[in-house]
Protein backbone atom coordinates (compact mmCIF):
# COMPACT_ATOMS: atom_id res chain seq x y z
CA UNK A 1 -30.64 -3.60 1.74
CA UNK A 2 -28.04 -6.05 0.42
CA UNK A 3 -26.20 -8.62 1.87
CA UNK A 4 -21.98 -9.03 2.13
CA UNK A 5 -20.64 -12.38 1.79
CA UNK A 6 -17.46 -11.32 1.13
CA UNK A 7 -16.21 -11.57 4.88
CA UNK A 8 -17.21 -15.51 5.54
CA UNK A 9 -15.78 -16.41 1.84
CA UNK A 10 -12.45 -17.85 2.40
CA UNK A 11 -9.24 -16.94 0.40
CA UNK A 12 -8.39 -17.81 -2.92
CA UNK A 13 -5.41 -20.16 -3.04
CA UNK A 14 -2.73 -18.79 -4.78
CA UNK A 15 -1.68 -20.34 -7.92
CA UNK A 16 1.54 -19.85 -9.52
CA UNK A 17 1.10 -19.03 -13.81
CA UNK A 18 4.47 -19.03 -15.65
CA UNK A 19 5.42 -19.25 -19.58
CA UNK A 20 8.28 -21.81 -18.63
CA UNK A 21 7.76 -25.32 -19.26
CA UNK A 22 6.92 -27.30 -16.12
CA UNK A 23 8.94 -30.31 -16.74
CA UNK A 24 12.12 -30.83 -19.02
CA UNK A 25 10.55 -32.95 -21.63
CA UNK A 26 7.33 -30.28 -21.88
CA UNK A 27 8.63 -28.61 -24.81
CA UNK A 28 9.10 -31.76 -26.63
CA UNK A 29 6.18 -33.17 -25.98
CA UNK A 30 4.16 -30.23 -27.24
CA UNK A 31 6.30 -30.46 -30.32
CA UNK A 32 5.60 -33.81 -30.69
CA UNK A 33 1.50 -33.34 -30.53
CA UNK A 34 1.08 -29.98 -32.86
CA UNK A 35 1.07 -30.73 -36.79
CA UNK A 36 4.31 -29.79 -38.47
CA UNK A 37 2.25 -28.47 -41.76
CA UNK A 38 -0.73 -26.17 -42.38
CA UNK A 39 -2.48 -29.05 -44.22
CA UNK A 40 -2.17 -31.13 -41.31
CA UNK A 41 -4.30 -29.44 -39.56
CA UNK A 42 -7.82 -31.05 -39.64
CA UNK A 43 -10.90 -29.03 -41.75
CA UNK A 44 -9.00 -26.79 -43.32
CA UNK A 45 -9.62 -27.37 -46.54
CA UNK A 46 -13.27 -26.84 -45.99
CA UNK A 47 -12.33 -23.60 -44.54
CA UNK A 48 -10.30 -22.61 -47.38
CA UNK A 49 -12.97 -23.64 -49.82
């Protein structure tokens, strides 16, 4: 014998998921925060070692 739940659970919220930056400055910011170089990237010259 099992027991359904799914009746008394209530319904998911829809959320919205899109590839567009959310805000104008977004794309800049993410710029801004990822290294420009390979070898700015911490560790990885213990990686390529």
């Amino acid at each position: 014998m099992s027991t359904q739940t799914d009746d008394f659970a209530p319904a998911p919220t829809r959320r919205v998921l899109s590839a567009a930056p959310a805000s104008p400055n977004e794309e800049a910011v993410e710029r801004a925060l990822r290294p420009k170089l390979l070898d700015d990237y911490v560790g990885q010259v213990k990686i390529r070692e």
